[in-house]
PDB file of N, CA and C in Angstrom:
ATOM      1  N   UNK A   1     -10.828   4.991 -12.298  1.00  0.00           N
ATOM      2  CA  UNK A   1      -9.924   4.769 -11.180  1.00  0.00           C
ATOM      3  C   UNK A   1     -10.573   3.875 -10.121  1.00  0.00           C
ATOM      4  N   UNK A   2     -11.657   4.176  -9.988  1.00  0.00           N
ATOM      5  CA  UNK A   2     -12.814   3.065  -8.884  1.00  0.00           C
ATOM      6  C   UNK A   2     -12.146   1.952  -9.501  1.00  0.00           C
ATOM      7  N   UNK A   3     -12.315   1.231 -10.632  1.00  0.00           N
ATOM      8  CA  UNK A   3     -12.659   0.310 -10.974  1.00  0.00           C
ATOM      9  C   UNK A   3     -10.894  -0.175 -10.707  1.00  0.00           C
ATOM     10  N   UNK A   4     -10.068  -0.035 -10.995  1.00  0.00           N
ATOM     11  CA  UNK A   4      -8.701  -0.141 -10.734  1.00  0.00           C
ATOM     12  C   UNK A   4      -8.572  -0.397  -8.724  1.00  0.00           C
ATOM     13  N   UNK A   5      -9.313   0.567  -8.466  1.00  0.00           N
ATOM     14  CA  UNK A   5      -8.981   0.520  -6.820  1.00  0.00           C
ATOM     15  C   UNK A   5      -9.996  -1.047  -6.181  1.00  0.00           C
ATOM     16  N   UNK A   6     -11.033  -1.530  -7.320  1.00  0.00           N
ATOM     17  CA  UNK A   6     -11.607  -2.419  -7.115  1.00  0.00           C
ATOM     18  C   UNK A   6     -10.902  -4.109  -7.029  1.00  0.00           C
ATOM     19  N   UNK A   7     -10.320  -3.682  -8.392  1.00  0.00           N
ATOM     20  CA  UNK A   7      -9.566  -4.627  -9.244  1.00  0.00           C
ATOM     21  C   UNK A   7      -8.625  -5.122  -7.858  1.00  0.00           C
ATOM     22  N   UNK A   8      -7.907  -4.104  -7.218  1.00  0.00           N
ATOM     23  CA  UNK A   8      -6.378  -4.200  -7.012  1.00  0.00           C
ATOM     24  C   UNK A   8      -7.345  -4.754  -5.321  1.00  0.00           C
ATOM     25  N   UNK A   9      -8.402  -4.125  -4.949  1.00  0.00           N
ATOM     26  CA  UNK A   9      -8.947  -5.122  -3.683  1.00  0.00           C
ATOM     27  C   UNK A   9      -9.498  -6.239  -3.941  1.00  0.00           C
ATOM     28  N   UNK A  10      -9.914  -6.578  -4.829  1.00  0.00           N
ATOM     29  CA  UNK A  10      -9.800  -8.200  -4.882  1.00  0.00           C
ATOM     30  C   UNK A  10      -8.541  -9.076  -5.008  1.00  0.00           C
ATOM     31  N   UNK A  11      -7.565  -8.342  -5.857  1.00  0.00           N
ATOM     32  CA  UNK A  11      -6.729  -9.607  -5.983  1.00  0.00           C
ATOM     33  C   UNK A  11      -5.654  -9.456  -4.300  1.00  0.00           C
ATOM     34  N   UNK A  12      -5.975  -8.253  -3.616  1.00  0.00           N
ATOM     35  CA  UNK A  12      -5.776  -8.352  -2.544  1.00  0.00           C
ATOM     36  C   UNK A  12      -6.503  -8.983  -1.191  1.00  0.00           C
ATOM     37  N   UNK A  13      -7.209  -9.298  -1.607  1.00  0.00           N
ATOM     38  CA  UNK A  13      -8.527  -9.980  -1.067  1.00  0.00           C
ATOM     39  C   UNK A  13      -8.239 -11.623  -1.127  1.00  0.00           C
ATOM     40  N   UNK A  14      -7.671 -12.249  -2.372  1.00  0.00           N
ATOM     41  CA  UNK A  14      -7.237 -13.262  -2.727  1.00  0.00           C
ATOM     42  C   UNK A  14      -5.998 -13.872  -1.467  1.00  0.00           C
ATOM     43  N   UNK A  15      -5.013 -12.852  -1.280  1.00  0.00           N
ATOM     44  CA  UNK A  15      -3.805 -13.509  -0.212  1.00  0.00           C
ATOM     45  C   UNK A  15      -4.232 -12.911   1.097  1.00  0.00           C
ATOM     46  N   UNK A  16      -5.343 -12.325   1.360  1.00  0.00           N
ATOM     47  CA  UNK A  16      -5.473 -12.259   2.836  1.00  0.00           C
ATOM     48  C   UNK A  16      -5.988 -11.084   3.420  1.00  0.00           C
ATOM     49  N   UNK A  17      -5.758 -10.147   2.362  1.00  0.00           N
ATOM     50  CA  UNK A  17      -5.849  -8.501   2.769  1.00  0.00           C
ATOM     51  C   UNK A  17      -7.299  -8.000   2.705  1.00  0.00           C
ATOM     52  N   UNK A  18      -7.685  -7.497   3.783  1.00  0.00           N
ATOM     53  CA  UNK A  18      -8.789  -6.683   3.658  1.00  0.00           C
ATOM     54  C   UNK A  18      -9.436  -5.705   3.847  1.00  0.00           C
ATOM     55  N   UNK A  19      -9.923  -5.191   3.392  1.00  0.00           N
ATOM     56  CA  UNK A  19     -10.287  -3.301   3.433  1.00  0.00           C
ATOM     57  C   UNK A  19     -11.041  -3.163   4.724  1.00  0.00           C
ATOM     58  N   UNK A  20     -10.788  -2.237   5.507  1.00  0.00           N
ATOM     59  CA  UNK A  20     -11.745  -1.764   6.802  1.00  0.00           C
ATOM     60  C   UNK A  20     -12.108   0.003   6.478  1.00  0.00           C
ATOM     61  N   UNK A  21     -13.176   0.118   7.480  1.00  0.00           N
ATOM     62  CA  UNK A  21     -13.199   1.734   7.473  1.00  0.00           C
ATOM     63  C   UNK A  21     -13.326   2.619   6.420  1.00  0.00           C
ATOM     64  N   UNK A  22     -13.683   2.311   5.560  1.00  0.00           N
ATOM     65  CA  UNK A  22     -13.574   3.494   4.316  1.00  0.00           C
ATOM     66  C   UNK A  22     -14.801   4.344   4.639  1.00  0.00           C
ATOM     67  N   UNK A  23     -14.424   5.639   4.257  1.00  0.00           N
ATOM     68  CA  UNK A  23     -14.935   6.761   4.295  1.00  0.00           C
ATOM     69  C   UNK A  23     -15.473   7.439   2.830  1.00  0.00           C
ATOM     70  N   UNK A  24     -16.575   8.285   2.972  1.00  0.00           N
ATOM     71  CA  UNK A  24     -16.628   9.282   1.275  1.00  0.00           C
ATOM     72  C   UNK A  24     -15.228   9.989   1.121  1.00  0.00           C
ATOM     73  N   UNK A  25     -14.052   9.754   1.464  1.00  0.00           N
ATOM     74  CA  UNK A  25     -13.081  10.923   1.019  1.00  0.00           C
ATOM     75  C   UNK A  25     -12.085   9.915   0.148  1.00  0.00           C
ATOM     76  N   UNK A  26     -12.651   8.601   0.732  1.00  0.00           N
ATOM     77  CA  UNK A  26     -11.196   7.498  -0.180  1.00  0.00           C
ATOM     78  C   UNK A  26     -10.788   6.955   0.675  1.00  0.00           C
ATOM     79  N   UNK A  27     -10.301   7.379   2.081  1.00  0.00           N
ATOM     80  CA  UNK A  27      -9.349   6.380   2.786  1.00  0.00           C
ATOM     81  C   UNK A  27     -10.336   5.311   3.220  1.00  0.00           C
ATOM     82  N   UNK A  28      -9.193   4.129   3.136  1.00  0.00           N
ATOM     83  CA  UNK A  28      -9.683   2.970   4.181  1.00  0.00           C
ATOM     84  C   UNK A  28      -8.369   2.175   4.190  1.00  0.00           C
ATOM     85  N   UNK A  29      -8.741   1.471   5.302  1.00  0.00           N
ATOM     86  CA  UNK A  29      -7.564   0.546   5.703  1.00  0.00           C
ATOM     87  C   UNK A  29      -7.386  -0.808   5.031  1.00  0.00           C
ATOM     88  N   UNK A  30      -6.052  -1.085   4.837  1.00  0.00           N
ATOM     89  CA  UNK A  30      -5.456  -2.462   4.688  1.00  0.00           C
ATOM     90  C   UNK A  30      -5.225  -3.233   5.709  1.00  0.00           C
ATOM     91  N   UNK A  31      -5.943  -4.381   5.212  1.00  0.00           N
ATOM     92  CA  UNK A  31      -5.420  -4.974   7.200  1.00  0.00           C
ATOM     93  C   UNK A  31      -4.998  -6.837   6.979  1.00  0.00           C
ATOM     94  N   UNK A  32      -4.222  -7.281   6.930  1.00  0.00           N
ATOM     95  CA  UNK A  32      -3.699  -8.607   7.038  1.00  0.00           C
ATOM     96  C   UNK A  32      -3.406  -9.354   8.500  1.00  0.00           C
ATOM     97  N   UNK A  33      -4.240 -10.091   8.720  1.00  0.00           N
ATOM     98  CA  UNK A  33      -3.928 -10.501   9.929  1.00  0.00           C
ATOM     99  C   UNK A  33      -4.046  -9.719  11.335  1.00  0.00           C
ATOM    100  N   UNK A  34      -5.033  -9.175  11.238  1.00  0.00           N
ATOM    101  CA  UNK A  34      -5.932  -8.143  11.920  1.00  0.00           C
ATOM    102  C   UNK A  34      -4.593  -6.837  12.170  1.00  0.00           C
ATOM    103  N   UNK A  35      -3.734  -6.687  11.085  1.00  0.00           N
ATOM    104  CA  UNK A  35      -2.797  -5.631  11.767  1.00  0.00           C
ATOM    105  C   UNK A  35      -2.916  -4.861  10.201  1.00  0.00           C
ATOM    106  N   UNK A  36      -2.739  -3.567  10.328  1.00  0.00           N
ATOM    107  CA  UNK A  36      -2.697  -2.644   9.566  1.00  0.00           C
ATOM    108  C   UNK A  36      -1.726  -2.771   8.689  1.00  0.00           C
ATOM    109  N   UNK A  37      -1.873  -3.290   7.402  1.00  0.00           N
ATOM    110  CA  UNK A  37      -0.606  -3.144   6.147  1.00  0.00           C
ATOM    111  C   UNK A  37      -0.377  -1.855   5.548  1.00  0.00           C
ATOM    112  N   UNK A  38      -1.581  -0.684   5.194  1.00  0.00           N
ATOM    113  CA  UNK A  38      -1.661   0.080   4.395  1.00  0.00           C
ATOM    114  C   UNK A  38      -2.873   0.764   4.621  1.00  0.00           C
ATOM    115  N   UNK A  39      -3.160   1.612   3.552  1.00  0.00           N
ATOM    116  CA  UNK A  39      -4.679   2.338   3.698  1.00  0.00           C
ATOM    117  C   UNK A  39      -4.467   3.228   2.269  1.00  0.00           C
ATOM    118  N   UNK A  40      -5.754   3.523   2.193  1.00  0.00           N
ATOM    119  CA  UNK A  40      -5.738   4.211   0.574  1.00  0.00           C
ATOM    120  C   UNK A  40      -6.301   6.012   1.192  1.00  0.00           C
ATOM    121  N   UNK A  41      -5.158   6.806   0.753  1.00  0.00           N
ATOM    122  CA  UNK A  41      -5.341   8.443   0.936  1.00  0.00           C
ATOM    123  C   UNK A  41      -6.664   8.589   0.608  1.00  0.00           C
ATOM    124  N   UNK A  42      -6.188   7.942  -0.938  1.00  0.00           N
ATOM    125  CA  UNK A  42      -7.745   8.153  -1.652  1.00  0.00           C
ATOM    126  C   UNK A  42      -7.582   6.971  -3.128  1.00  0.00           C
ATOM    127  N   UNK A  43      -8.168   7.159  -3.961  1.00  0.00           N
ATOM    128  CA  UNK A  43      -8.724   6.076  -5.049  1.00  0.00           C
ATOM    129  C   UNK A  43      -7.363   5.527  -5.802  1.00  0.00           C
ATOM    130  N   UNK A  44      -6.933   7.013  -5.873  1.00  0.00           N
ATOM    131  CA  UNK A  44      -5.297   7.196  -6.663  1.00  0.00           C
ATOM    132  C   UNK A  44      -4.027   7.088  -5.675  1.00  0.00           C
ATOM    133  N   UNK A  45      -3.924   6.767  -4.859  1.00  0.00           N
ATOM    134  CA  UNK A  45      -2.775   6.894  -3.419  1.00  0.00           C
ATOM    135  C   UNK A  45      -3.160   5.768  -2.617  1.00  0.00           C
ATOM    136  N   UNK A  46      -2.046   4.739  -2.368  1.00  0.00           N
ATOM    137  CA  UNK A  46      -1.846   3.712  -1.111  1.00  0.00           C
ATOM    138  C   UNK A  46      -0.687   4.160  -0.420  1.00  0.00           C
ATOM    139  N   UNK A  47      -0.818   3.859   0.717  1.00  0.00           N
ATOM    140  CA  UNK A  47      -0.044   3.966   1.268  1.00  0.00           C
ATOM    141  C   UNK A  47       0.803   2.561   2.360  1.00  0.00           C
ATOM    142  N   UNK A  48       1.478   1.942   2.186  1.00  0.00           N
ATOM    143  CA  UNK A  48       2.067   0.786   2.276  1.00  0.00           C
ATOM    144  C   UNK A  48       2.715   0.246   3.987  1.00  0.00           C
ATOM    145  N   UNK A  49       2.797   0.087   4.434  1.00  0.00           N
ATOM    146  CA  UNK A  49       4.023  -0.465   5.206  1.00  0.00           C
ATOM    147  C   UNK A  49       4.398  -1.655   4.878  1.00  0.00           C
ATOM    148  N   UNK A  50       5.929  -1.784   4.343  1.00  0.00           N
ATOM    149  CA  UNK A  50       6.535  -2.534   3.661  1.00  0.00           C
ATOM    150  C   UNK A  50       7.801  -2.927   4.089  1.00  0.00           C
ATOM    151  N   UNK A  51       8.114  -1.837   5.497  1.00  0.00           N
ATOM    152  CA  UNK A  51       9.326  -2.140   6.075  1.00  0.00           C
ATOM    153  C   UNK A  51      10.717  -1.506   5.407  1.00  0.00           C
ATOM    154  N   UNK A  52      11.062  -0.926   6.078  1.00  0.00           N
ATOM    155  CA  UNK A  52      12.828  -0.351   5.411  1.00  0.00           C
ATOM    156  C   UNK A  52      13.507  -0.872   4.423  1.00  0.00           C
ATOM    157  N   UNK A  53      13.481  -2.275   4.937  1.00  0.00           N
ATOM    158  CA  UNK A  53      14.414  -2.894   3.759  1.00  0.00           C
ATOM    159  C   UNK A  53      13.829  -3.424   2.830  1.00  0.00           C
ATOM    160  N   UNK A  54      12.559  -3.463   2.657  1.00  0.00           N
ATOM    161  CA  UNK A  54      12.134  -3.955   1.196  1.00  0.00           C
ATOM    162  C   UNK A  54      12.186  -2.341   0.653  1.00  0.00           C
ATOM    163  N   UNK A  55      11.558  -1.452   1.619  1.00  0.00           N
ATOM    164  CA  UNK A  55      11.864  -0.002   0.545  1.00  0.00           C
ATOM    165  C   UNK A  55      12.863  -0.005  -0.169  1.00  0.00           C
ATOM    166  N   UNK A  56      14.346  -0.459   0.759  1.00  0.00           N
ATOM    167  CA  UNK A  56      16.179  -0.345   0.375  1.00  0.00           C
ATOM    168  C   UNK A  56      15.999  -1.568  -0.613  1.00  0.00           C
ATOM    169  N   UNK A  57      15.542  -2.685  -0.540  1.00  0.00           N
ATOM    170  CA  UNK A  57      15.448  -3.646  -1.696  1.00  0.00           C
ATOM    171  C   UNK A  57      15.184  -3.327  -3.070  1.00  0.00           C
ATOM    172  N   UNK A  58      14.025  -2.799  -3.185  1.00  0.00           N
ATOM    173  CA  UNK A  58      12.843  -2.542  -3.727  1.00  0.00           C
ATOM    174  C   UNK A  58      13.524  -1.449  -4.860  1.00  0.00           C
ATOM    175  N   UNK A  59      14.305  -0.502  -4.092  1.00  0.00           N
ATOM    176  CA  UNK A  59      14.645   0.583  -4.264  1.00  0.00           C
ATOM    177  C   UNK A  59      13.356   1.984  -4.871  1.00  0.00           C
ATOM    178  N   UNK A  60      12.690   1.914  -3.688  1.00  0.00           N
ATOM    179  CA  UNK A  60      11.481   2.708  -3.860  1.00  0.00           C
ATOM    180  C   UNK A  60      11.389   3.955  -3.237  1.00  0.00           C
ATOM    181  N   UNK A  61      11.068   4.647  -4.041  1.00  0.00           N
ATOM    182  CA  UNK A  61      11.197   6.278  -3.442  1.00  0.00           C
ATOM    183  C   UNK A  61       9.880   7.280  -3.357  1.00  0.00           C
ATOM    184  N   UNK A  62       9.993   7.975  -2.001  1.00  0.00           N
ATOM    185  CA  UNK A  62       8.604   8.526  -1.620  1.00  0.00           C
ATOM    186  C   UNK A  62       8.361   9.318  -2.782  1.00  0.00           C
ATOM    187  N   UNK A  63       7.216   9.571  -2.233  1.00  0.00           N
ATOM    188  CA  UNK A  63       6.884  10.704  -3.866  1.00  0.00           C
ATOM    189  C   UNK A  63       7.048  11.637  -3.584  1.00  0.00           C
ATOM    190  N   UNK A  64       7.696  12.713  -4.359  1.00  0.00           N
ATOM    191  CA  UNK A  64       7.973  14.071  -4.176  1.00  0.00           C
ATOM    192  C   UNK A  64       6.984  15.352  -4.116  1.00  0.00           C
ATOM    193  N   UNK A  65       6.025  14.326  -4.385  1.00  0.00           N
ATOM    194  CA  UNK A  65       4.512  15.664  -3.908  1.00  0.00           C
ATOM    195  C   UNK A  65       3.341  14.721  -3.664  1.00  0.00           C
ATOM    196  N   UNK A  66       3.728  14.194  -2.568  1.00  0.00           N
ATOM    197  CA  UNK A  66       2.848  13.969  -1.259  1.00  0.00           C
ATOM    198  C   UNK A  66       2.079  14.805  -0.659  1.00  0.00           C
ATOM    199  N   UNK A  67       0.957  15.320  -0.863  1.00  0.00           N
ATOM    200  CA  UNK A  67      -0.221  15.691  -0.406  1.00  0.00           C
ATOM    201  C   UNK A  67      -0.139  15.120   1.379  1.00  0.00           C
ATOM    202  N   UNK A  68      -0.089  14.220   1.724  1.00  0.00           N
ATOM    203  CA  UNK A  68      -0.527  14.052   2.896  1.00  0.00           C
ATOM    204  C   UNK A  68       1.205  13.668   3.731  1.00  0.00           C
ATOM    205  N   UNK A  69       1.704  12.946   2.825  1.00  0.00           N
ATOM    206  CA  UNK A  69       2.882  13.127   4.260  1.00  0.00           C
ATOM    207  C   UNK A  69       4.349  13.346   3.101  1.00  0.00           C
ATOM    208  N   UNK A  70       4.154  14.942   3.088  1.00  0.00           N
ATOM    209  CA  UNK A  70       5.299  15.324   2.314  1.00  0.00           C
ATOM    210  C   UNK A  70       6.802  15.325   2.970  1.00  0.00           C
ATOM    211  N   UNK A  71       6.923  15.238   4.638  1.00  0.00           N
ATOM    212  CA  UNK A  71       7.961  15.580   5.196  1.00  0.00           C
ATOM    213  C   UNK A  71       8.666  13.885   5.462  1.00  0.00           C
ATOM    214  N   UNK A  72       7.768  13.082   4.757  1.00  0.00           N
ATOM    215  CA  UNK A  72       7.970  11.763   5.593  1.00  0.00           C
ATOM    216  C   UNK A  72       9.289  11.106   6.056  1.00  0.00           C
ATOM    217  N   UNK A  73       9.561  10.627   7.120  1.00  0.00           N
ATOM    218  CA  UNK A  73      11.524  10.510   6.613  1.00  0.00           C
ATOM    219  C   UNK A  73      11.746   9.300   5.988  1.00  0.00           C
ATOM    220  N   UNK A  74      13.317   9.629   5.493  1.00  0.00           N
ATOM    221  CA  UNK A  74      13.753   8.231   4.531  1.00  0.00           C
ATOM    222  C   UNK A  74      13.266   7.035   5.320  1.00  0.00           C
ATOM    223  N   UNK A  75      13.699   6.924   6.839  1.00  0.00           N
ATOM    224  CA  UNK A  75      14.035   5.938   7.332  1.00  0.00           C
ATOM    225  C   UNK A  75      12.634   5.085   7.900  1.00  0.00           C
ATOM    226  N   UNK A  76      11.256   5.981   7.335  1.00  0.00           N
ATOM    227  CA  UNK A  76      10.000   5.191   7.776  1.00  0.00           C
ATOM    228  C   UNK A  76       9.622   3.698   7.184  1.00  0.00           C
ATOM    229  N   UNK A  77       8.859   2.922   7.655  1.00  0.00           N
ATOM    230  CA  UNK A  77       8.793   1.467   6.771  1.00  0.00           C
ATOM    231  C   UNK A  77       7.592   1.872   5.856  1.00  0.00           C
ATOM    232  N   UNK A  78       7.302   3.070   5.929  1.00  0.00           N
ATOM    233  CA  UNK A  78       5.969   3.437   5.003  1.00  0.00           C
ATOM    234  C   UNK A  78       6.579   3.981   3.899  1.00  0.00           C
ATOM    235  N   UNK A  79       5.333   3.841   2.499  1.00  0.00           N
ATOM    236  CA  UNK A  79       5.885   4.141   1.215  1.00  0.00           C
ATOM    237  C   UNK A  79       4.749   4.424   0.599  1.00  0.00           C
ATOM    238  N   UNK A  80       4.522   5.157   0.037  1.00  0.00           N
ATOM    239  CA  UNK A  80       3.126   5.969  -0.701  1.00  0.00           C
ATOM    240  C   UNK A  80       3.518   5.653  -2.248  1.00  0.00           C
ATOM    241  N   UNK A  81       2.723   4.964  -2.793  1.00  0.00           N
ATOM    242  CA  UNK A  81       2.747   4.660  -4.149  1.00  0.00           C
ATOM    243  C   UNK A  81       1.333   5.121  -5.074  1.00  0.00           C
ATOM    244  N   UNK A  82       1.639   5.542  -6.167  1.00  0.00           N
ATOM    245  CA  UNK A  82       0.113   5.988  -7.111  1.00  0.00           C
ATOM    246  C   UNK A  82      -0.604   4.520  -7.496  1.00  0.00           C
ATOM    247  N   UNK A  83      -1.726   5.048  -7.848  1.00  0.00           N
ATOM    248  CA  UNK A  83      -2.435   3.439  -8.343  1.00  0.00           C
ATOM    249  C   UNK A  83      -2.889   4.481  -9.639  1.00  0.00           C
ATOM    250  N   UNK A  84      -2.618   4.555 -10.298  1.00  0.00           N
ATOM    251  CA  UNK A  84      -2.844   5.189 -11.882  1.00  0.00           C
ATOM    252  C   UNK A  84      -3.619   4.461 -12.690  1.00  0.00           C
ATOM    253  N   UNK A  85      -2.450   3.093 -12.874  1.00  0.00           N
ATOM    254  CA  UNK A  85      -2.569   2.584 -14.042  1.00  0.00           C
ATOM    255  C   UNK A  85      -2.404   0.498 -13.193  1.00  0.00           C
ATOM    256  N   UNK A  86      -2.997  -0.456 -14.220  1.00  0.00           N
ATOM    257  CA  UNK A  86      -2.958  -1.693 -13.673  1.00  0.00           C
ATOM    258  C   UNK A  86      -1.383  -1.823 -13.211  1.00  0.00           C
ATOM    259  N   UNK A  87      -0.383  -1.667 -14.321  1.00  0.00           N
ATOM    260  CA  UNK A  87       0.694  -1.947 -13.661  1.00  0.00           C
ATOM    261  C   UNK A  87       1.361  -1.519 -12.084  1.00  0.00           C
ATOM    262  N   UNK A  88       0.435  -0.450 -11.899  1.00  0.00           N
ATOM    263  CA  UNK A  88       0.523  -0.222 -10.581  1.00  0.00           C
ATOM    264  C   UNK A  88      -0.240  -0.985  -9.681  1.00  0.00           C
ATOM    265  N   UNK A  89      -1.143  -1.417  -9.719  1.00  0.00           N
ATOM    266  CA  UNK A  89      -1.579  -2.275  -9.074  1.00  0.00           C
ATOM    267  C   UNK A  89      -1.508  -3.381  -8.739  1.00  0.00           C
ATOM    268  N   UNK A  90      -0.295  -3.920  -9.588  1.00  0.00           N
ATOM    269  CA  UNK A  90       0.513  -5.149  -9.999  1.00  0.00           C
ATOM    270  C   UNK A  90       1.555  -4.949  -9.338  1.00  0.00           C
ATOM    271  N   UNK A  91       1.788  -3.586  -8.936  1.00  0.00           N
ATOM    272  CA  UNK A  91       3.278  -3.739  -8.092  1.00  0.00           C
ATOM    273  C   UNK A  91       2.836  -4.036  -6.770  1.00  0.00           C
ATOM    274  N   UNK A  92       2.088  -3.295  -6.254  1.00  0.00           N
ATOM    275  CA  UNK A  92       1.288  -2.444  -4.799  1.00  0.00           C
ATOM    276  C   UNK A  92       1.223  -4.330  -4.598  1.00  0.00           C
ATOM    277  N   UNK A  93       0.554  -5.278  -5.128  1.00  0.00           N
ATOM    278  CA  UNK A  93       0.498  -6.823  -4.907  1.00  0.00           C
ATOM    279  C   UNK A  93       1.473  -7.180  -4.282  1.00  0.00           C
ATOM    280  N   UNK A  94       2.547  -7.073  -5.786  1.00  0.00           N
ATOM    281  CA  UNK A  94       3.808  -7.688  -5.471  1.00  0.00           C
ATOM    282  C   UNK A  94       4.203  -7.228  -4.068  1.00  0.00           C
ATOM    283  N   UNK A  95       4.364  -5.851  -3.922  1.00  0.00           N
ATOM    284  CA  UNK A  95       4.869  -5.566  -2.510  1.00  0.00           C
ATOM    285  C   UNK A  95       4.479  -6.070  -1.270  1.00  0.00           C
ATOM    286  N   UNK A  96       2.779  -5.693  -1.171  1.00  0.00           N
ATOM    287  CA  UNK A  96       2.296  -6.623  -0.093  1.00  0.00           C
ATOM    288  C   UNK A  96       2.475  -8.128   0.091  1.00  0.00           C
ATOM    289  N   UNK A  97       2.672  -8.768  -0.900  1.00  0.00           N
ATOM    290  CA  UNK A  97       3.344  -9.988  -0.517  1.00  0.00           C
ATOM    291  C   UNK A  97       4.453 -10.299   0.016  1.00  0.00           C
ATOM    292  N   UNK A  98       5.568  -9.542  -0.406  1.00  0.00           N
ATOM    293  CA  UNK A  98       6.981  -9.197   0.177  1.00  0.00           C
ATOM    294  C   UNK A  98       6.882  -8.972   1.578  1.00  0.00           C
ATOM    295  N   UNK A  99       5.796  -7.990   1.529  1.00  0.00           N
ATOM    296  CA  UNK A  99       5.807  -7.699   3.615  1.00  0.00           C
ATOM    297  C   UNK A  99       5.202  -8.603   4.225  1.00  0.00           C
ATOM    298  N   UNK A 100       4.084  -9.651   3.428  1.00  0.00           N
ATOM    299  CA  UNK A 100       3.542 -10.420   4.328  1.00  0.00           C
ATOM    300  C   UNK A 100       4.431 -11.488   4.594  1.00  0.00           C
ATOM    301  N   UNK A 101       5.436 -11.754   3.718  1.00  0.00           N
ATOM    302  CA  UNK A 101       6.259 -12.773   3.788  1.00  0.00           C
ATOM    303  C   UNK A 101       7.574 -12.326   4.803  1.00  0.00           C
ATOM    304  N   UNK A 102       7.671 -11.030   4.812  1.00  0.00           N
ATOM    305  CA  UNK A 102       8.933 -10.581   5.417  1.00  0.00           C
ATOM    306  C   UNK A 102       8.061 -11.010   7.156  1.00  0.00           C
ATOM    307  N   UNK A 103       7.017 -10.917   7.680  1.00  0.00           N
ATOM    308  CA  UNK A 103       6.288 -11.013   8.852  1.00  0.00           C
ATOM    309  C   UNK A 103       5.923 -12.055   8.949  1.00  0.00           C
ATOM    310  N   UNK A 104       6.324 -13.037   7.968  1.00  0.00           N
ATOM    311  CA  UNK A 104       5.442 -14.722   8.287  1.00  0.00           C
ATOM    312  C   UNK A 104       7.455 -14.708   8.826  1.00  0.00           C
ATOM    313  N   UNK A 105       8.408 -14.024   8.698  1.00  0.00           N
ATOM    314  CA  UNK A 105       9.996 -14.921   8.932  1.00  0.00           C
ATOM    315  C   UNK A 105      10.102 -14.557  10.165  1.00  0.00           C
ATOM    316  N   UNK A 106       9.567 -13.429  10.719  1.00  0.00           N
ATOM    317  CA  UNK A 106      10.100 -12.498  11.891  1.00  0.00           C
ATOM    318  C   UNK A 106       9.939 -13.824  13.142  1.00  0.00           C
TER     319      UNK A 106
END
C-alpha cells in the first residue's frame, strides 16, 4: 500500500500537488497552490476537496464506513475515496485535476 500511496504522490507531484505534514499515523496534506486540496487519513484513505458539483458530476458517493467522518453531509465539497488498488489512484488523479481546473475558471 506504501508503494501505491508513493506511486499516486508522484504522479501528483507531476501537475502541482504536494504533500505537507505527514505524521507516523498516515495523514498528510495535499496542497496545490499553497491551498489545501486533500490529505491522506492514512495509506489506504484520501480525502479530497473536489467541490459539490464535480461530486454531483462525478456521481461519487461518501463511503458508508468512514472511520473518520462518518456523519459527513451530502452537501460538503469533500469526498473520501480508498486508494486500494492503482485504479484508484488513477481516479483520485483524474479528480484532482477536475478541481484544479474547476479553480483555474473561478
Amino acid at each position: 500500500m506504501r508503494d501505491l500511496r508513493q506511486q499516486l504522490l508522484q504522479r501528483l507531484a507531476r501537475i502541482g500537488v504536494e504533500e505537507r505534514g505527514k505524521r507516523e499515523d498516515g495523514f498528510s496534506g495535499l496542497f496545490y497552490a499553497g491551498e489545501e486540496i486533500g490529505h491522506f487519513h492514512s495509506s489506504g484513505e484520501v480525502d479530497l476537496r473536489v467541490g459539490r458539483d464535480i461530486i454531483r458530476q462525478e456521481r461519487l458517493v461518501h463511503l458508508p464506513n468512514s472511520k473518520v467522518h462518518p456523519k459527513r453531509s451530502e452537501n460538503s465539497p469533500w469526498i473520501e475515496l480508498p486508494l486500494l488498488k492503482r485504479v484508484d489512484a488513477t481516479r483520485i488523479v483524474e479528480l484532482v485535476r477536475l478541481a484544479i481546473r474547476d479553480r483555474k475558471s473561478e
